[in-house]
C-alpha atoms as a PDB file:
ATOM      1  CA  UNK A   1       2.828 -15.920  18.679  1.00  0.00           C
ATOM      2  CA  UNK A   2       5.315 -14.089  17.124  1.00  0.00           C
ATOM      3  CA  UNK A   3       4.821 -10.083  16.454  1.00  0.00           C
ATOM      4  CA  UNK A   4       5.876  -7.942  13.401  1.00  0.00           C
ATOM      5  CA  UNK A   5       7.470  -4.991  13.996  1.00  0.00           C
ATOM      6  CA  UNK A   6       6.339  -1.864  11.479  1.00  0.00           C
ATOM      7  CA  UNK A   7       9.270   0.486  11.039  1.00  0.00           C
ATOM      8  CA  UNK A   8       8.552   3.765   9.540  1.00  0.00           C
ATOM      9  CA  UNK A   9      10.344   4.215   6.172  1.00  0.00           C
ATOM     10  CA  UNK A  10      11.820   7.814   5.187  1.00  0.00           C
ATOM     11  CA  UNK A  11      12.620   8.530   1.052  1.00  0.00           C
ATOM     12  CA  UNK A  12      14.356  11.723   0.505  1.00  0.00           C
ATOM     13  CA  UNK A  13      13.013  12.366  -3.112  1.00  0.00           C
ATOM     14  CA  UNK A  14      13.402  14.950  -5.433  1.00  0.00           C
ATOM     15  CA  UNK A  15      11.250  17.043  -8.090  1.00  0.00           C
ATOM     16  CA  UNK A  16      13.373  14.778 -10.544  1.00  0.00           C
ATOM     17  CA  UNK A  17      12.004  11.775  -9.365  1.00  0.00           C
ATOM     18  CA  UNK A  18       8.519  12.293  -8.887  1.00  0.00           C
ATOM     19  CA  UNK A  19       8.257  13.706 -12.553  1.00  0.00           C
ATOM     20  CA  UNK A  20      10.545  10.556 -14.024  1.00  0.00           C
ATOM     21  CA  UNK A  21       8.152   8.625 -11.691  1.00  0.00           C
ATOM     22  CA  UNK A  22       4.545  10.818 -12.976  1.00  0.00           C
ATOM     23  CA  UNK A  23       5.943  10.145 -16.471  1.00  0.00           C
ATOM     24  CA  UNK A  24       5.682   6.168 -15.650  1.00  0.00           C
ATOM     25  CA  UNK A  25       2.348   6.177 -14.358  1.00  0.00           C
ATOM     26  CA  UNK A  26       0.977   8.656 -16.993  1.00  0.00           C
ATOM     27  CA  UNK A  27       2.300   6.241 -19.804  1.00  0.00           C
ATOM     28  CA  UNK A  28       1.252   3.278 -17.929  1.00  0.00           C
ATOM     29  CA  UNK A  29       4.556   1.884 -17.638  1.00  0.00           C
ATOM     30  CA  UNK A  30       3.688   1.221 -14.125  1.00  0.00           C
ATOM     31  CA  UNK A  31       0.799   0.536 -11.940  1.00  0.00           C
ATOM     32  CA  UNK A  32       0.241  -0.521  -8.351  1.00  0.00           C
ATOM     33  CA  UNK A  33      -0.876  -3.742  -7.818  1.00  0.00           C
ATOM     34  CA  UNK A  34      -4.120  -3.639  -5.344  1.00  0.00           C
ATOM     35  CA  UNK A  35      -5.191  -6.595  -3.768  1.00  0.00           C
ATOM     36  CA  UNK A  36      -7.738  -5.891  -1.803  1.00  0.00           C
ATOM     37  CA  UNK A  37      -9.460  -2.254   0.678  1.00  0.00           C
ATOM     38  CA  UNK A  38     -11.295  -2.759   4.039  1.00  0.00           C
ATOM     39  CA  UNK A  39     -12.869  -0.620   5.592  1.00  0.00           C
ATOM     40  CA  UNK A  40     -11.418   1.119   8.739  1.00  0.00           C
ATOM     41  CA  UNK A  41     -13.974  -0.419  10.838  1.00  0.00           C
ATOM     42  CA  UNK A  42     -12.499  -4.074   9.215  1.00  0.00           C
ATOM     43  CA  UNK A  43      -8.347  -3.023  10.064  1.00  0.00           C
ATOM     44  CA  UNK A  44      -7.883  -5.700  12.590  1.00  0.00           C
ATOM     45  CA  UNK A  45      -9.386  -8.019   9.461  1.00  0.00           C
ATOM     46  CA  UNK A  46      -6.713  -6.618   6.620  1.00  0.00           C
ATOM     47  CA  UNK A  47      -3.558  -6.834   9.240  1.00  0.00           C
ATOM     48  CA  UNK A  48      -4.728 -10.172   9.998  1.00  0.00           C
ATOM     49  CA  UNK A  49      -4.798 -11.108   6.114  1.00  0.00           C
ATOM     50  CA  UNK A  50      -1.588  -9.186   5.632  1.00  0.00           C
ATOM     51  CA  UNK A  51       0.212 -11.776   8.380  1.00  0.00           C
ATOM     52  CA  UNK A  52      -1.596 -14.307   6.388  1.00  0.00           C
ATOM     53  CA  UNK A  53       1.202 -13.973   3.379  1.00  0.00           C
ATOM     54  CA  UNK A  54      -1.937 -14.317   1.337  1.00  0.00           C
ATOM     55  CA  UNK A  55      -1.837 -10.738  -0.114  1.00  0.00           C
ATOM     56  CA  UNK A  56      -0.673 -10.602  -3.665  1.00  0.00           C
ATOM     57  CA  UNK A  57      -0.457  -6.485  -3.554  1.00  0.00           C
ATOM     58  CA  UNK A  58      -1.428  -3.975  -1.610  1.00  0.00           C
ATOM     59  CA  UNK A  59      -3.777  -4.083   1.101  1.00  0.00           C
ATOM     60  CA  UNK A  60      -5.486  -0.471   1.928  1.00  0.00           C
ATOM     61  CA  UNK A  61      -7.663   0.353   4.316  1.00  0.00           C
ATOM     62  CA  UNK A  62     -10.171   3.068   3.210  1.00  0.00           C
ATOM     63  CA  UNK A  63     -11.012   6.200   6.156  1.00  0.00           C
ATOM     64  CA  UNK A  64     -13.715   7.533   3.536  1.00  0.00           C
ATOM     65  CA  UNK A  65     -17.396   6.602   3.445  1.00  0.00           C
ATOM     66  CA  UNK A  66     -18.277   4.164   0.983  1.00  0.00           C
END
């Protein structure tokens, strides 16, 4: 079984970005695409679907109570 390495991923942005970016999201330019949440208690479920290639979007994992 192969393993997939997760590297951490550093932006360097800038107050000019994040407000071109808040303009997007406020106009609904752009959205993220969600595909599914699990619970933390499920994480070993939603990495396992993640390796799956199923996952159209986003996979979270949600630390709240539901």
């Amino acid at each position: 079984r192969t393993h997939q390495a997760i590297a951490p991923l550093t932006a360097k942005w800038n107050a000019d970005d994040l407000g071109f970016l808040a303009g997007l999201l406020e106009a609904g330019d752009i959205a993220p695409v969600i595909d599914s949440t699990y619970p933390l208690v499920n994480v070993a479920d939603a990495i396992r679907y993640v390796e799956s290639g199923r996952a159209r979007g986003k996979v979270l994992v949600s630390v709240t109570a539901s």
